[in-house]
PDB file of N, CA and C in Angstrom:
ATOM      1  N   UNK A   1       3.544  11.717  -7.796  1.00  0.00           N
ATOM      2  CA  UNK A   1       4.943  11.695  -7.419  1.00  0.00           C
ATOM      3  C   UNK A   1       5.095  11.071  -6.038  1.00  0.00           C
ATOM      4  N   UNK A   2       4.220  11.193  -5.448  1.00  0.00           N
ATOM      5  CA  UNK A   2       3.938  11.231  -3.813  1.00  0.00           C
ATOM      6  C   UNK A   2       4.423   9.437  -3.592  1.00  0.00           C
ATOM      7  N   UNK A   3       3.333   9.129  -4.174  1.00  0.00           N
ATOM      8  CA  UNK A   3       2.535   7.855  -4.473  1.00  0.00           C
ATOM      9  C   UNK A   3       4.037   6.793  -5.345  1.00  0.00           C
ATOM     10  N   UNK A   4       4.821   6.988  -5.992  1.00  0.00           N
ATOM     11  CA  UNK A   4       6.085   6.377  -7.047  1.00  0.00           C
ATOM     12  C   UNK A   4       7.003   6.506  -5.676  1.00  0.00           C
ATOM     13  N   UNK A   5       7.051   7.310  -5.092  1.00  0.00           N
ATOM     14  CA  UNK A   5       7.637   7.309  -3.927  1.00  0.00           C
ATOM     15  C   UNK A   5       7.952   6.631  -2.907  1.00  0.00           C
ATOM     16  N   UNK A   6       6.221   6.480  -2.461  1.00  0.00           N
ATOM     17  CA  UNK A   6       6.103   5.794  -1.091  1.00  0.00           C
ATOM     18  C   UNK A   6       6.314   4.815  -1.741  1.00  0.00           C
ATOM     19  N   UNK A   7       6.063   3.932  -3.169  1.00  0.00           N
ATOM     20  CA  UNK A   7       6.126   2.644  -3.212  1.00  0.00           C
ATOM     21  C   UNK A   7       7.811   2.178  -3.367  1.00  0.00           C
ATOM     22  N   UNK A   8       8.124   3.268  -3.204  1.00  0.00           N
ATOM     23  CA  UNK A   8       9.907   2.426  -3.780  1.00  0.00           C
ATOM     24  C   UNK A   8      10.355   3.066  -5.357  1.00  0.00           C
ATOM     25  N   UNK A   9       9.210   3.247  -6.116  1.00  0.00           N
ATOM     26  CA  UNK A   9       9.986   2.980  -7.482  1.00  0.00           C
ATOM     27  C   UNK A   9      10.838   4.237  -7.778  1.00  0.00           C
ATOM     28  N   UNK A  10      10.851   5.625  -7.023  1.00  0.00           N
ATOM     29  CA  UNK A  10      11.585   6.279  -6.990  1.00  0.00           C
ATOM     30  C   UNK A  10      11.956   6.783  -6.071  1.00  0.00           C
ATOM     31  N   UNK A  11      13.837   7.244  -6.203  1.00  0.00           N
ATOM     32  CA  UNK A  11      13.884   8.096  -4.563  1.00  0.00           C
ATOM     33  C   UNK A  11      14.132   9.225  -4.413  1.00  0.00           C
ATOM     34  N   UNK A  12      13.651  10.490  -5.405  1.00  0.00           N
ATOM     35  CA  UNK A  12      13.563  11.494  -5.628  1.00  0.00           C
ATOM     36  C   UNK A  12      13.010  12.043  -6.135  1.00  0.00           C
ATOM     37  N   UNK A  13      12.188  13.252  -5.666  1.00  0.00           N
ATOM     38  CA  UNK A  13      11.609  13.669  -6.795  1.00  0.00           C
ATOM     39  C   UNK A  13      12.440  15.011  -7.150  1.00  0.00           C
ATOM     40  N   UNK A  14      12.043  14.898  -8.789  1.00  0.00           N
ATOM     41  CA  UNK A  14      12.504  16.248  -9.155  1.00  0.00           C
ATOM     42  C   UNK A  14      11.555  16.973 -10.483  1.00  0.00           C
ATOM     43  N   UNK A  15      11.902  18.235 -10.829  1.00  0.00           N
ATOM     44  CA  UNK A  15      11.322  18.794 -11.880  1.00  0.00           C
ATOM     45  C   UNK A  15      12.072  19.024 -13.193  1.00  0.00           C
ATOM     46  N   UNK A  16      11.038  19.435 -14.301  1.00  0.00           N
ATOM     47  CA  UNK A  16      11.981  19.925 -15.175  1.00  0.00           C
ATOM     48  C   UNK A  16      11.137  21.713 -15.570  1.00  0.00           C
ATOM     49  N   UNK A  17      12.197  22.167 -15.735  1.00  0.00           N
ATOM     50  CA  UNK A  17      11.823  24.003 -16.215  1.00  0.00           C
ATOM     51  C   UNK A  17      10.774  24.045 -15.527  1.00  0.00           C
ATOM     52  N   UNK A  18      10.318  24.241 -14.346  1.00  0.00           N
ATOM     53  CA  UNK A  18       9.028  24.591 -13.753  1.00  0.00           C
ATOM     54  C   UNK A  18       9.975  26.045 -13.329  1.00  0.00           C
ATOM     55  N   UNK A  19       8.965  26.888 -13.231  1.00  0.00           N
ATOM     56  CA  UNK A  19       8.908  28.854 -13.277  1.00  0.00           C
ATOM     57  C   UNK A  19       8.925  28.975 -11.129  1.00  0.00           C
ATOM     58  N   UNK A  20       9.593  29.998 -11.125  1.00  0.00           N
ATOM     59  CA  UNK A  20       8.842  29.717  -9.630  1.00  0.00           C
ATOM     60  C   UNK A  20       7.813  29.563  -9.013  1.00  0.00           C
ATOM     61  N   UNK A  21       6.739  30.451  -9.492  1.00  0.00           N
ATOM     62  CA  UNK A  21       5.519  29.947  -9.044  1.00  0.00           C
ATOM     63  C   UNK A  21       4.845  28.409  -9.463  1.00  0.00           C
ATOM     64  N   UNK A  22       4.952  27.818 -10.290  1.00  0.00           N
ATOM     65  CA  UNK A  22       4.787  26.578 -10.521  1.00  0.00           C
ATOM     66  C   UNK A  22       5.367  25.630  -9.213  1.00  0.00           C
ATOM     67  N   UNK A  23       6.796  26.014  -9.181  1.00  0.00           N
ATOM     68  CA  UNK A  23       7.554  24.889  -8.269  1.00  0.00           C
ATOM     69  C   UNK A  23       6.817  25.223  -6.945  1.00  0.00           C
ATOM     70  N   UNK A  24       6.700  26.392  -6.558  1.00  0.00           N
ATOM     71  CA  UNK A  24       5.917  26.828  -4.834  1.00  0.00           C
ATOM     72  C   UNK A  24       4.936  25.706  -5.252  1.00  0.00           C
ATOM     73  N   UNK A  25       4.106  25.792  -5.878  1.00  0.00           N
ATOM     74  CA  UNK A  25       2.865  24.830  -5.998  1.00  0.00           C
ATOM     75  C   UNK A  25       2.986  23.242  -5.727  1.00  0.00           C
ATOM     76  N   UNK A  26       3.875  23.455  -6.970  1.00  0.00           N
ATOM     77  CA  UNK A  26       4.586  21.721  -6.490  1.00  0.00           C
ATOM     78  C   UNK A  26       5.233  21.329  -5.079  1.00  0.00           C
ATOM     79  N   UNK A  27       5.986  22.332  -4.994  1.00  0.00           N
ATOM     80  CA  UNK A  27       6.764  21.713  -3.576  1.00  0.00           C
ATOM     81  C   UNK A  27       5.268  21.791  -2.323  1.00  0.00           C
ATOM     82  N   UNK A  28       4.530  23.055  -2.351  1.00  0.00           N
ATOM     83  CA  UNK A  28       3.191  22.906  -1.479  1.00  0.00           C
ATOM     84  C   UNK A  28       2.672  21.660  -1.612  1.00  0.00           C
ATOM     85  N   UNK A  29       2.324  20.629  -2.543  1.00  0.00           N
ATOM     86  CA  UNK A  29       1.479  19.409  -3.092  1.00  0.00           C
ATOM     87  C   UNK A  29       2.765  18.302  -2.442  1.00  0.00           C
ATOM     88  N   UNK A  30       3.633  18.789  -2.307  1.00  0.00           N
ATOM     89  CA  UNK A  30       4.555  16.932  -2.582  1.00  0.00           C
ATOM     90  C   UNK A  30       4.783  16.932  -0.872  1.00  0.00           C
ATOM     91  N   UNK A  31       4.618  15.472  -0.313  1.00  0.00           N
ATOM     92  CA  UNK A  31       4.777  15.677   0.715  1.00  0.00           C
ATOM     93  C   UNK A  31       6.361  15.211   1.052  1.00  0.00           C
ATOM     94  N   UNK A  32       7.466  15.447   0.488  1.00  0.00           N
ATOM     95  CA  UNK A  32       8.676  15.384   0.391  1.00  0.00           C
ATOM     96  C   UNK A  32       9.481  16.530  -0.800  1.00  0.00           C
ATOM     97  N   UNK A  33      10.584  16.721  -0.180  1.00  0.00           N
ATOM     98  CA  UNK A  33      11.270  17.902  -0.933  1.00  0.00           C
ATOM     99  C   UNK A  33      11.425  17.060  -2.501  1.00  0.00           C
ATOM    100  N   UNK A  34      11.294  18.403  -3.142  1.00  0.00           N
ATOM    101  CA  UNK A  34      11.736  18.450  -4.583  1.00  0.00           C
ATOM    102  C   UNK A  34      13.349  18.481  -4.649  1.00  0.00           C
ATOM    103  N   UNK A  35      13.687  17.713  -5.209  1.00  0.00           N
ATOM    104  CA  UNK A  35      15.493  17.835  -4.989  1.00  0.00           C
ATOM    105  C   UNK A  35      15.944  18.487  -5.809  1.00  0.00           C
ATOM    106  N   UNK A  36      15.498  18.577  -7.137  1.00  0.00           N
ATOM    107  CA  UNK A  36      15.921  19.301  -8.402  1.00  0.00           C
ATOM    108  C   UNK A  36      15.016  19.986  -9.065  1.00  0.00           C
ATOM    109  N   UNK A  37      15.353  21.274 -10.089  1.00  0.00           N
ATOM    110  CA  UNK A  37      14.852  21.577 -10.924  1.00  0.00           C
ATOM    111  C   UNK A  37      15.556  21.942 -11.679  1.00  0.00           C
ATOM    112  N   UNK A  38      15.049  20.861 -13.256  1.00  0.00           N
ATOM    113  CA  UNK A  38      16.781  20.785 -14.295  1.00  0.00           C
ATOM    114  C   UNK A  38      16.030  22.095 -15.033  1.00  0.00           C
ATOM    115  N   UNK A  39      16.460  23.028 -15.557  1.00  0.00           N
ATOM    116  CA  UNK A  39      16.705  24.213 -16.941  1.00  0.00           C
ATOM    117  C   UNK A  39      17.612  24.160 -17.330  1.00  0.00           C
ATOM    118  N   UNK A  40      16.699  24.651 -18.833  1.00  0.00           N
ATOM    119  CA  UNK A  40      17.668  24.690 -19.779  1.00  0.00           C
ATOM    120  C   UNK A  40      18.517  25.694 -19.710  1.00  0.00           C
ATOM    121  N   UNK A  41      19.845  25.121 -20.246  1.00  0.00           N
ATOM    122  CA  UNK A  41      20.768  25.881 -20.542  1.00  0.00           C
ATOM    123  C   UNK A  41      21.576  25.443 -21.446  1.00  0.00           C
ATOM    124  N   UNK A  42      21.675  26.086 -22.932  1.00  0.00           N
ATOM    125  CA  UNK A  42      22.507  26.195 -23.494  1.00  0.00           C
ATOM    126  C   UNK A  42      23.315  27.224 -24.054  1.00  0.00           C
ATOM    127  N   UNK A  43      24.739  27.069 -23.692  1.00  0.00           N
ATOM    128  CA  UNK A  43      25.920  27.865 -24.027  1.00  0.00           C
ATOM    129  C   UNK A  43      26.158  28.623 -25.187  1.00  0.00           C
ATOM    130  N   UNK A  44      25.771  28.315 -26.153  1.00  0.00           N
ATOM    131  CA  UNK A  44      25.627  29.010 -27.189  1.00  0.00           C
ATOM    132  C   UNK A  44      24.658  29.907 -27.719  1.00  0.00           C
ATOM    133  N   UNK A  45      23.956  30.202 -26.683  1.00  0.00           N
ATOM    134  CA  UNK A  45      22.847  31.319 -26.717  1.00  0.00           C
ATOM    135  C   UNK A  45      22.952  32.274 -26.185  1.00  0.00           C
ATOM    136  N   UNK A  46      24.220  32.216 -25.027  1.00  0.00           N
ATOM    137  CA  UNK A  46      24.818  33.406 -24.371  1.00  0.00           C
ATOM    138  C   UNK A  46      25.238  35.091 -25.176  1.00  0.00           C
TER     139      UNK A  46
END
């Protein structure tokens, strides 16, 4: 992620459904903030 970064090809990083302890890990490893973490949510499961 680090690395897609520094080169330009992205300007954010983000996650998908990572648990909290997962994301601590990730955000510990990335040397720039995680901007997102998308979950699921759908409305009709409420």
């Amino acid at each position: 992620m680090n690395d897609l970064q520094a080169t330009g090809e992205v300007r954010h990083i983000g996650v998908s459904n990572f648990s909290v302890d997962r994301l601590e890990t990730a955000r510990d490893a990335s040397e720039t903030p995680i901007v997102t973490n998308h979950i699921e949510y759908n409305p009709s499961t409420d």
